[in-house]
Protein backbone atom coordinates (compact mmCIF):
# COMPACT_ATOMS: atom_id res chain seq x y z
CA UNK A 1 -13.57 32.99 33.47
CA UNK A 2 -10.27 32.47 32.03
CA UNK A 3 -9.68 29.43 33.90
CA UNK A 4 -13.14 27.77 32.71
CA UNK A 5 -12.26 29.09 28.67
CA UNK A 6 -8.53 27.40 29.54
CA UNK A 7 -10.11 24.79 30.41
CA UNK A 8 -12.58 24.25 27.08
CA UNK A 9 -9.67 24.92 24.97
CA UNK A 10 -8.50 21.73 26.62
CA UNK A 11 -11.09 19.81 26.19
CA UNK A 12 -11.16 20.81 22.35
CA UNK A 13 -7.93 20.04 21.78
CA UNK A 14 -8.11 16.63 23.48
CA UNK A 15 -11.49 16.00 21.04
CA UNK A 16 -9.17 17.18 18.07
CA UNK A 17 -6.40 14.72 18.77
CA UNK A 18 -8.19 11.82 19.32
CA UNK A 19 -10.00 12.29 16.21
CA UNK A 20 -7.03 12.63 14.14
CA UNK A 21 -5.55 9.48 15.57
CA UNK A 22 -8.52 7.55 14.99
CA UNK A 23 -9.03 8.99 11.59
CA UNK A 24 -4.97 7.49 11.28
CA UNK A 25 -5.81 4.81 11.72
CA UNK A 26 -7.74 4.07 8.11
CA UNK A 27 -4.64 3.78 6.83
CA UNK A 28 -2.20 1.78 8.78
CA UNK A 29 -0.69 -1.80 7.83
CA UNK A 30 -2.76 -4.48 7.57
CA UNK A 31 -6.23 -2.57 6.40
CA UNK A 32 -7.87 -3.08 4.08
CA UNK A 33 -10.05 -0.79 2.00
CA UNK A 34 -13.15 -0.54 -0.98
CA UNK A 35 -14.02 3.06 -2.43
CA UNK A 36 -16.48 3.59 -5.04
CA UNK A 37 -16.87 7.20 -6.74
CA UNK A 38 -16.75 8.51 -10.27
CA UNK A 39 -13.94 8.50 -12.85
CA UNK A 40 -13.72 10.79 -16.13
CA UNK A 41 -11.09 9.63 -18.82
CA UNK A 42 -10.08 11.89 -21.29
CA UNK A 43 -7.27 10.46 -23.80
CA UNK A 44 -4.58 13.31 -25.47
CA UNK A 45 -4.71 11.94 -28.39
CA UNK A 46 -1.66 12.01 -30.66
CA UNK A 47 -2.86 10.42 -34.41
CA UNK A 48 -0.54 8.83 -36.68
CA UNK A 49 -1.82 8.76 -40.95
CA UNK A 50 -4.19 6.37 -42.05
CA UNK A 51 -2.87 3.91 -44.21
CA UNK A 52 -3.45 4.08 -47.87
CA UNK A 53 -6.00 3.77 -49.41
CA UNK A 54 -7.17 7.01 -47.62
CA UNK A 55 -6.59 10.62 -48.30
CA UNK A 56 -3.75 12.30 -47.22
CA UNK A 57 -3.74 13.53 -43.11
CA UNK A 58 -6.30 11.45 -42.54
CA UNK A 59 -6.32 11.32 -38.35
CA UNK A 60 -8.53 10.48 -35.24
CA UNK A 61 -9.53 11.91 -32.45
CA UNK A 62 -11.38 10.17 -29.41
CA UNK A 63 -13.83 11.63 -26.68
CA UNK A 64 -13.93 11.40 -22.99
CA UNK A 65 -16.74 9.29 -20.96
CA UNK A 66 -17.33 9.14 -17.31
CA UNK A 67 -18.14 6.24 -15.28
CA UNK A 68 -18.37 4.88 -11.94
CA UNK A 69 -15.42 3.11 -10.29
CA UNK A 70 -14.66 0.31 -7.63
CA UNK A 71 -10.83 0.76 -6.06
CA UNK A 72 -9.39 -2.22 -3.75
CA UNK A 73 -6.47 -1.25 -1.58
CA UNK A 74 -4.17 -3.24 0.65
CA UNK A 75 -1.67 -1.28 2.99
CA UNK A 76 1.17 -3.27 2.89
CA UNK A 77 2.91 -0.91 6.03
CA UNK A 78 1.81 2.91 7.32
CA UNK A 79 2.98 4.22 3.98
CA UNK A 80 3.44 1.84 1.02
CA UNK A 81 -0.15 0.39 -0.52
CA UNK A 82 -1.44 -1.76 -3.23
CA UNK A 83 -4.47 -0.91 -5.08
CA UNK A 84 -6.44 -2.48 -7.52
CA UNK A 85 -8.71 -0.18 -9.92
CA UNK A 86 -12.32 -1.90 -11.09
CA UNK A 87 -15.21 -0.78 -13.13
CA UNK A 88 -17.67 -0.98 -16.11
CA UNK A 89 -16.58 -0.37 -19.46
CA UNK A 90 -16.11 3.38 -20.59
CA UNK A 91 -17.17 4.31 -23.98
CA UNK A 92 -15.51 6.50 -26.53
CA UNK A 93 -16.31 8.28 -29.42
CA UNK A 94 -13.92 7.67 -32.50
CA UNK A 95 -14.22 11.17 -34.54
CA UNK A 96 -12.52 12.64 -37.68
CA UNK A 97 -9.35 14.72 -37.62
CA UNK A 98 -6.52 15.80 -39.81
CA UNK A 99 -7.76 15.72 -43.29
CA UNK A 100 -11.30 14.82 -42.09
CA UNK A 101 -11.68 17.49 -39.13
CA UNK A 102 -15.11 17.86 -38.84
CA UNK A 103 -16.98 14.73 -40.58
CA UNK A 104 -18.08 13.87 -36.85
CA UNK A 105 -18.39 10.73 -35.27
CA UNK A 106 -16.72 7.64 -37.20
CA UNK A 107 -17.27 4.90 -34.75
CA UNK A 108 -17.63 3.80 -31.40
CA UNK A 109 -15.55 1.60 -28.97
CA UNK A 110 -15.91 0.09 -25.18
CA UNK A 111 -12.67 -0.37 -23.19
CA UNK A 112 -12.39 -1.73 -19.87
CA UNK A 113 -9.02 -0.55 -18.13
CA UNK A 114 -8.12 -2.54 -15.03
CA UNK A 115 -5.42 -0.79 -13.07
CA UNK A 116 -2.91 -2.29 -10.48
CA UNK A 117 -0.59 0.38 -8.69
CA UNK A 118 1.83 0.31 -5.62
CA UNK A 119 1.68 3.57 -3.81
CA UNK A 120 3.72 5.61 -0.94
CA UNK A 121 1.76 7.37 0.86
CA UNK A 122 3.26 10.57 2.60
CA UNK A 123 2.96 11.89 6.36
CA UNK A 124 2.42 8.75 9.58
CA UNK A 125 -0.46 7.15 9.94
CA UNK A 126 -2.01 9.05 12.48
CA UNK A 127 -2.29 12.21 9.20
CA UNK A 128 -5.81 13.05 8.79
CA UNK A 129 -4.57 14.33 5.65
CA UNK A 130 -2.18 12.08 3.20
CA UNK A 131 -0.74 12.75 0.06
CA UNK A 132 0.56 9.81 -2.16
CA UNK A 133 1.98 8.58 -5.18
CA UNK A 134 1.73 5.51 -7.31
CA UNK A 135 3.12 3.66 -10.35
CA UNK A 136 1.70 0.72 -12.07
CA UNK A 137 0.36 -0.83 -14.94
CA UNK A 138 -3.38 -0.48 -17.22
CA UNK A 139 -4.39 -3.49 -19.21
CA UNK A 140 -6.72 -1.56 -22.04
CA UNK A 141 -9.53 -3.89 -23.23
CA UNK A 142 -11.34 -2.91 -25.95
CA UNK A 143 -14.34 -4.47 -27.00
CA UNK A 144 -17.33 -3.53 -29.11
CA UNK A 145 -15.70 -1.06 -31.85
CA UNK A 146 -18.85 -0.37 -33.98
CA UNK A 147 -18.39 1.54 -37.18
CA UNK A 148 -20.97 4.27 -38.20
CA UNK A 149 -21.79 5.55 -41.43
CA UNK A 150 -19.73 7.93 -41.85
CA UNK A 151 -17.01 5.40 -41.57
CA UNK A 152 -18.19 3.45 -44.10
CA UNK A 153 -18.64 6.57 -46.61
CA UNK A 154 -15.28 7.48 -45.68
CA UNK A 155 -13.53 3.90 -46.33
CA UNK A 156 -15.95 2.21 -48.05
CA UNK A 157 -18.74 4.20 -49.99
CA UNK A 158 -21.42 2.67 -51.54
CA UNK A 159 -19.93 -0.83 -50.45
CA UNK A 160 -20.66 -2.98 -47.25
CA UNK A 161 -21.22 -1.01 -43.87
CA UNK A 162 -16.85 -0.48 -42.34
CA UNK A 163 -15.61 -1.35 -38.97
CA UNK A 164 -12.82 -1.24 -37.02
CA UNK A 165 -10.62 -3.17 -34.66
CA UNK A 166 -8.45 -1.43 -31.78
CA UNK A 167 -5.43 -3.88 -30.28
CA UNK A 168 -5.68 -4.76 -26.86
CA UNK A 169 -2.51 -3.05 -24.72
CA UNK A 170 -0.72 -3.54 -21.38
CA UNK A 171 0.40 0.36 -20.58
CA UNK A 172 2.39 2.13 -17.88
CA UNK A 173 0.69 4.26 -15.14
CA UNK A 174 1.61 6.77 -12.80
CA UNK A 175 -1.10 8.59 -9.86
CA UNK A 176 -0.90 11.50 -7.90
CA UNK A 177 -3.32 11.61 -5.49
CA UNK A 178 -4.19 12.22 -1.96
CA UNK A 179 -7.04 11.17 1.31
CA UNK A 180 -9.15 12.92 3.67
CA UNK A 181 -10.15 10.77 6.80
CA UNK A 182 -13.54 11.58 8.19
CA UNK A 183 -13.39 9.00 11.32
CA UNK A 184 -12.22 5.91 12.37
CA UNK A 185 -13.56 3.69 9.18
CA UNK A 186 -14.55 6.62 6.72
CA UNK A 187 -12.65 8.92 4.07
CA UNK A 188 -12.49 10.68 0.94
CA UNK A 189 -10.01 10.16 -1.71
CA UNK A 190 -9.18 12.34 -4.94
CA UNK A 191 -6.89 11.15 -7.18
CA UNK A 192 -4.74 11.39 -10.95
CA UNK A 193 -3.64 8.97 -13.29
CA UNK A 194 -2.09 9.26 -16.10
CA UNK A 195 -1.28 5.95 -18.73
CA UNK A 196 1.27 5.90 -21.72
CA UNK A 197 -1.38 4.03 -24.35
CA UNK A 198 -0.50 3.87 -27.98
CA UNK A 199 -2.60 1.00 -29.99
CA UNK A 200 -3.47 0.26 -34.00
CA UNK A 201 -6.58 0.22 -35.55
CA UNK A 202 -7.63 -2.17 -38.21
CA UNK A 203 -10.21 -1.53 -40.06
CA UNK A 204 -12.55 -3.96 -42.16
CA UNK A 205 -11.09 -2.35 -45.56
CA UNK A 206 -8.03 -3.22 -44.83
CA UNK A 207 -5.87 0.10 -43.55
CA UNK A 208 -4.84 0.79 -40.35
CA UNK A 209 -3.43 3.46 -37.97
CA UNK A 210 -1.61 3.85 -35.07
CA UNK A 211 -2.94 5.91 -31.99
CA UNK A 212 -0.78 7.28 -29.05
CA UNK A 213 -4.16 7.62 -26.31
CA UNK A 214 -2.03 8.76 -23.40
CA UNK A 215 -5.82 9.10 -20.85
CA UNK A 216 -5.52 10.98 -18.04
CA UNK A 217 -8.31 9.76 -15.36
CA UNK A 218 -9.56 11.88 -12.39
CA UNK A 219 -11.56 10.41 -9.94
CA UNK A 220 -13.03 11.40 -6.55
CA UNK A 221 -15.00 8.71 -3.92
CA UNK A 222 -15.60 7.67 -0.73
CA UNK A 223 -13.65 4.86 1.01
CA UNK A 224 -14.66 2.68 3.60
CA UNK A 225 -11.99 0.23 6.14
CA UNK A 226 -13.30 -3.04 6.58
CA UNK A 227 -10.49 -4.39 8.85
């Protein structure tokens, strides 16, 4: 009996190391890799005063919005990667704060954020498990800033309907992040990035207003090794 469970214990363990070498080898030199999933920015917002004419503490806020989310990635050895963030525009909420806390939505904006990032990834390649790190740069696109009434009763009441224009920026990233490898061409990947954004407004009426974003994105997906 004991030499028949020895000899399954064997076995298992043989099964278990294969399969974390071929799991390994998802992320060695020379692959490359696509994952899709779903990413949630949400900015920290940090407001500077509207510019006269406007009342006094007059700030913004801006919502979070979820989307789904194409990554690229190139390992460049066993442990240092390039990656290449893709997706459809996300869509945020422009809302009252400060001296206007509370007057609700004031516009609307879509920004598309490409992201490029060189990472190290921790543990040999053979890790069914690896941690990594990344730094990198966000181009923030904005298009589509739409103005809503209150807006326009805020800047511009009684008068033609206000909008607003938000300047395009080129920001620095860092990610935090880490993979799970189910097999030989399959994983999962969670990861963290957080971008140092500050941009102006300019609105139609002529004031503007500077806007430190700073988004943190989280996303989670499923990878796939092509070659």
């Amino acid at each position: 009996m004991n030499q028949r469970f020895n000899s399954a214990v064997q076995v298992l363990a043989a099964i278990a190391a294969m399969t974390l070498a071929s799991a390994a080898s998802a992320q060695s030199a020379g692959t490359f890799t696509a994952k899709v999933g779903i990413n949630k920015i949400t900015p920290h917002v940090t407001s500077g005063d509207m510019t006269a004419p406007a009342l006094p503490n007059t700030k913004a806020d801006v919502e979070s919005d979820t989307k789904p989310i194409l990554t690229l990635a190139y390992m460049v050895t066993d442990n240092i990667s390039a990656e290449m963030h893709l997706g459809v525009p996300y869509k945020h909420d422009l809302i009252g704060d400060g001296a206007i806390k509370g007057t609700g939505k004031l516009g609307t904006s879509e920004v598309l954020p490409p992201t490029f990032l060189m990472q190290y990834r921790f543990f040999e390649a053979n890790t069914m498990i690896r941690p990594y790190v990344g730094a990198g740069l966000t181009y923030a696109y904005f298009q589509k800033e739409r103005g809503s009434g209150a807006m326009t009763a805020l800047l511009n009441p009684g008068g033609e309907p206000s909008t607003y224009r938000l300047k395009n920026k080129l920001a620095g990233s860092i990610q935090l992040g880490a993979t799970l490898a189910f097999n030989e061409r399959w994983f999962a990947d969670v990861g963290i990035i957080k971008t140092y954004l500050k941009t102006t407004a300019k609105f139609s009426t002529g004031q503007t207003q500077n806007i430190k974003l700073d988004p943190t994105a989280v996303s989670v997906g499923i990878g796939y090794k092509f070659f």
